[in-house]
Protein backbone atom coordinates (compact mmCIF):
# COMPACT_ATOMS: atom_id res chain seq x y z
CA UNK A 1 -2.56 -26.72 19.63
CA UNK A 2 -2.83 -24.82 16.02
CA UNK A 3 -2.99 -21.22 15.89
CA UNK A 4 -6.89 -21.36 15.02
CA UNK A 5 -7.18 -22.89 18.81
CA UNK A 6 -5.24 -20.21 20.32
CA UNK A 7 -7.27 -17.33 18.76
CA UNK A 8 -10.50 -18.97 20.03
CA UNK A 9 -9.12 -19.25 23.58
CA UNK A 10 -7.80 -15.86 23.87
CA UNK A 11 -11.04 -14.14 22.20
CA UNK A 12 -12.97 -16.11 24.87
CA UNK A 13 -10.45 -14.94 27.81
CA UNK A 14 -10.70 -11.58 26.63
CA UNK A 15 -14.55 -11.75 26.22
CA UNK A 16 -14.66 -12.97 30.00
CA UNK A 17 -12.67 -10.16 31.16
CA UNK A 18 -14.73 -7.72 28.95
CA UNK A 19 -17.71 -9.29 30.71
CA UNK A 20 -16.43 -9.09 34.42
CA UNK A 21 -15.59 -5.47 33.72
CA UNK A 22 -18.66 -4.59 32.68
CA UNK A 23 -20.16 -5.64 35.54
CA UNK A 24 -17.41 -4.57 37.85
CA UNK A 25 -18.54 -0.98 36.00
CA UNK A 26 -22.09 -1.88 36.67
CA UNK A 27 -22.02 -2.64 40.22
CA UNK A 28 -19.71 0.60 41.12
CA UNK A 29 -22.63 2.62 39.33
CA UNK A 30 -25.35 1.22 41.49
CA UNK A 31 -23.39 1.74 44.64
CA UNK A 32 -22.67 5.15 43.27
CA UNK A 33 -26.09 6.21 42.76
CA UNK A 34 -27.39 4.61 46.63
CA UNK A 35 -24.73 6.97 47.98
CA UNK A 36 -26.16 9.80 46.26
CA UNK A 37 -23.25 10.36 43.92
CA UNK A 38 -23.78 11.68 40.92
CA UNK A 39 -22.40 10.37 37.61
CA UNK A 40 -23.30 13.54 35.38
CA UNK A 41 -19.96 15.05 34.42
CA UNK A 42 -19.55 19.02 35.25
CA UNK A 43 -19.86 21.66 32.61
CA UNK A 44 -17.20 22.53 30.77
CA UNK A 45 -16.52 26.62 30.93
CA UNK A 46 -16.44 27.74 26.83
CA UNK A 47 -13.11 27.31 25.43
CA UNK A 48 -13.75 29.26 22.24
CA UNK A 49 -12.17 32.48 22.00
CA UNK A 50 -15.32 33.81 19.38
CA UNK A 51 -16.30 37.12 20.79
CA UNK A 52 -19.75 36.37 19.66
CA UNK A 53 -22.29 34.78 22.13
CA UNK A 54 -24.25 32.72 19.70
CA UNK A 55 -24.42 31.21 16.54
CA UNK A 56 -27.14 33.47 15.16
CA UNK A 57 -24.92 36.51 16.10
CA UNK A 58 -21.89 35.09 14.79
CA UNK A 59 -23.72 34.18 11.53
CA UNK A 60 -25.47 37.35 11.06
CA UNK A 61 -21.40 39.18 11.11
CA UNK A 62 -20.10 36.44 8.60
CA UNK A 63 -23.30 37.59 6.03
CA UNK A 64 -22.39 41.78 6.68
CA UNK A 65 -18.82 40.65 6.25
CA UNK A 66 -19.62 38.89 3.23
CA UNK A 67 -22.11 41.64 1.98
CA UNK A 68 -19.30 44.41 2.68
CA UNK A 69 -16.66 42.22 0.61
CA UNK A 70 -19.25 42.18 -2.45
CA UNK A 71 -19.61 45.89 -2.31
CA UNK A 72 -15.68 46.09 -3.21
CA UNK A 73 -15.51 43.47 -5.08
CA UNK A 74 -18.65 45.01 -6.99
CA UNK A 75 -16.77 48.27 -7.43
CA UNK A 76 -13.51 46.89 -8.49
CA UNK A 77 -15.21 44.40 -10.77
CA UNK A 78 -14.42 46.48 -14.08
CA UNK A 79 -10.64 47.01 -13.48
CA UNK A 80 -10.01 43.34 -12.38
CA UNK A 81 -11.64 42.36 -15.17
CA UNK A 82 -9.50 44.15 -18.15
CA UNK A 83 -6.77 42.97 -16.17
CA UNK A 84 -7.77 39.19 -15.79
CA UNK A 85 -8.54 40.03 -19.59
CA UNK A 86 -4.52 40.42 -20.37
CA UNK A 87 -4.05 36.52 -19.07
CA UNK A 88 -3.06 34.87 -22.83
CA UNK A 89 -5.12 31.87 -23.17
CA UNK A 90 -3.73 28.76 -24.43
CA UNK A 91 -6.71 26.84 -25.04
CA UNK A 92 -7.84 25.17 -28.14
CA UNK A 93 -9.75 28.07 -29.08
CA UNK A 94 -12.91 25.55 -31.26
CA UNK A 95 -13.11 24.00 -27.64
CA UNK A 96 -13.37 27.52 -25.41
CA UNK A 97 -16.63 28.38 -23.95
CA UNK A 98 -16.18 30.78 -21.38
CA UNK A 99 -13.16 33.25 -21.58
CA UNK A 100 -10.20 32.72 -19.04
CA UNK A 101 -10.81 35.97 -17.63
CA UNK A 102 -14.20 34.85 -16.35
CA UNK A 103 -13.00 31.42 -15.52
CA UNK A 104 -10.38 33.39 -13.32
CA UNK A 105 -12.73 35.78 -11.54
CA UNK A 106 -14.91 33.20 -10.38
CA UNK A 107 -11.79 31.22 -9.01
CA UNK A 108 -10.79 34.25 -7.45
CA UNK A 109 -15.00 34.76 -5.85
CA UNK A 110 -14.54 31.21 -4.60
CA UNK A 111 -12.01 31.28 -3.21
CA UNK A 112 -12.40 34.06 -1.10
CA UNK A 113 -16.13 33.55 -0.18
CA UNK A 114 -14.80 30.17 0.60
CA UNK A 115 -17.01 29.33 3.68
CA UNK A 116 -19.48 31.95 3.47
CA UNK A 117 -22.07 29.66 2.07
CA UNK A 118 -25.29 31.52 2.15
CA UNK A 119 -23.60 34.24 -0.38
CA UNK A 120 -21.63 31.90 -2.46
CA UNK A 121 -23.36 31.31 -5.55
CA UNK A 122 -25.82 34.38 -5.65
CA UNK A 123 -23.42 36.23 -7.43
CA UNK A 124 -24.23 36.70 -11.09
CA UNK A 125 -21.73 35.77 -13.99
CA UNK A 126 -20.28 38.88 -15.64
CA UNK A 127 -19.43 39.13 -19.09
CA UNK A 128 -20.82 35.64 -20.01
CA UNK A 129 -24.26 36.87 -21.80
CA UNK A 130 -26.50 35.09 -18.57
């Protein structure tokens, strides 16, 4: 008997089985449900630890938190900017388009409004003549 052979008998075995368990499964259900048991698992209690109770409340803290951020970031903008300004640049300067002090303030926006999409791009580019 080749190896081919051997595959086709054991996918038919273990199609056979599959099929007697499936009805095993079947049959336990039906007797199940003329006892009366029900198969509808419990619910879970919440497992988050979120102190918010929904999603809208939770969302409508991640936009104050995010609007509170801005207004610091908004009045710090000037002083991190003259010092993001002091970063030398050693970039082909014929192939530059925006400044690296730009380029770093918006890494630095990203990456902390990482997550908080609905404020994530409103934010306006400063210093680049948009």
């Amino acid at each position: 008997m080749s190896r081919i052979e051997n595959r086709h008998i054991l996918m038919e075995e273990r199609k056979e089985q599959k099929e007697e368990r499936l009805k095993a499964q079947a049959e336990l259900r039906e007797k199940q449900a003329i006892e009366g048991f029900s198969n509808k698992r419990p619910d879970t209690p919440d497992n988050a630890k979120c102190e918010y109770k929904t999603e809208a409340e939770q969302l409508e803290a991640r936009r104050q938190t995010t609007k509170d951020y801005l207004k610091v970031l908004q009045k710090n903008l000037p002083s991190l900017l003259i010092r993001l300004s002091e970063v030398t640049d050693y970039r082909k300067p014929k192939k530059i388009k925006h400044k690296v002090a730009v380029n770093l303030l918006f890494c630095i926006i990203r990456s902390e409004l990482d997550g908080k999409s609905d404020l994530k791009w409103t934010l306006n580019p400063v210093g680049t003549g948009h």
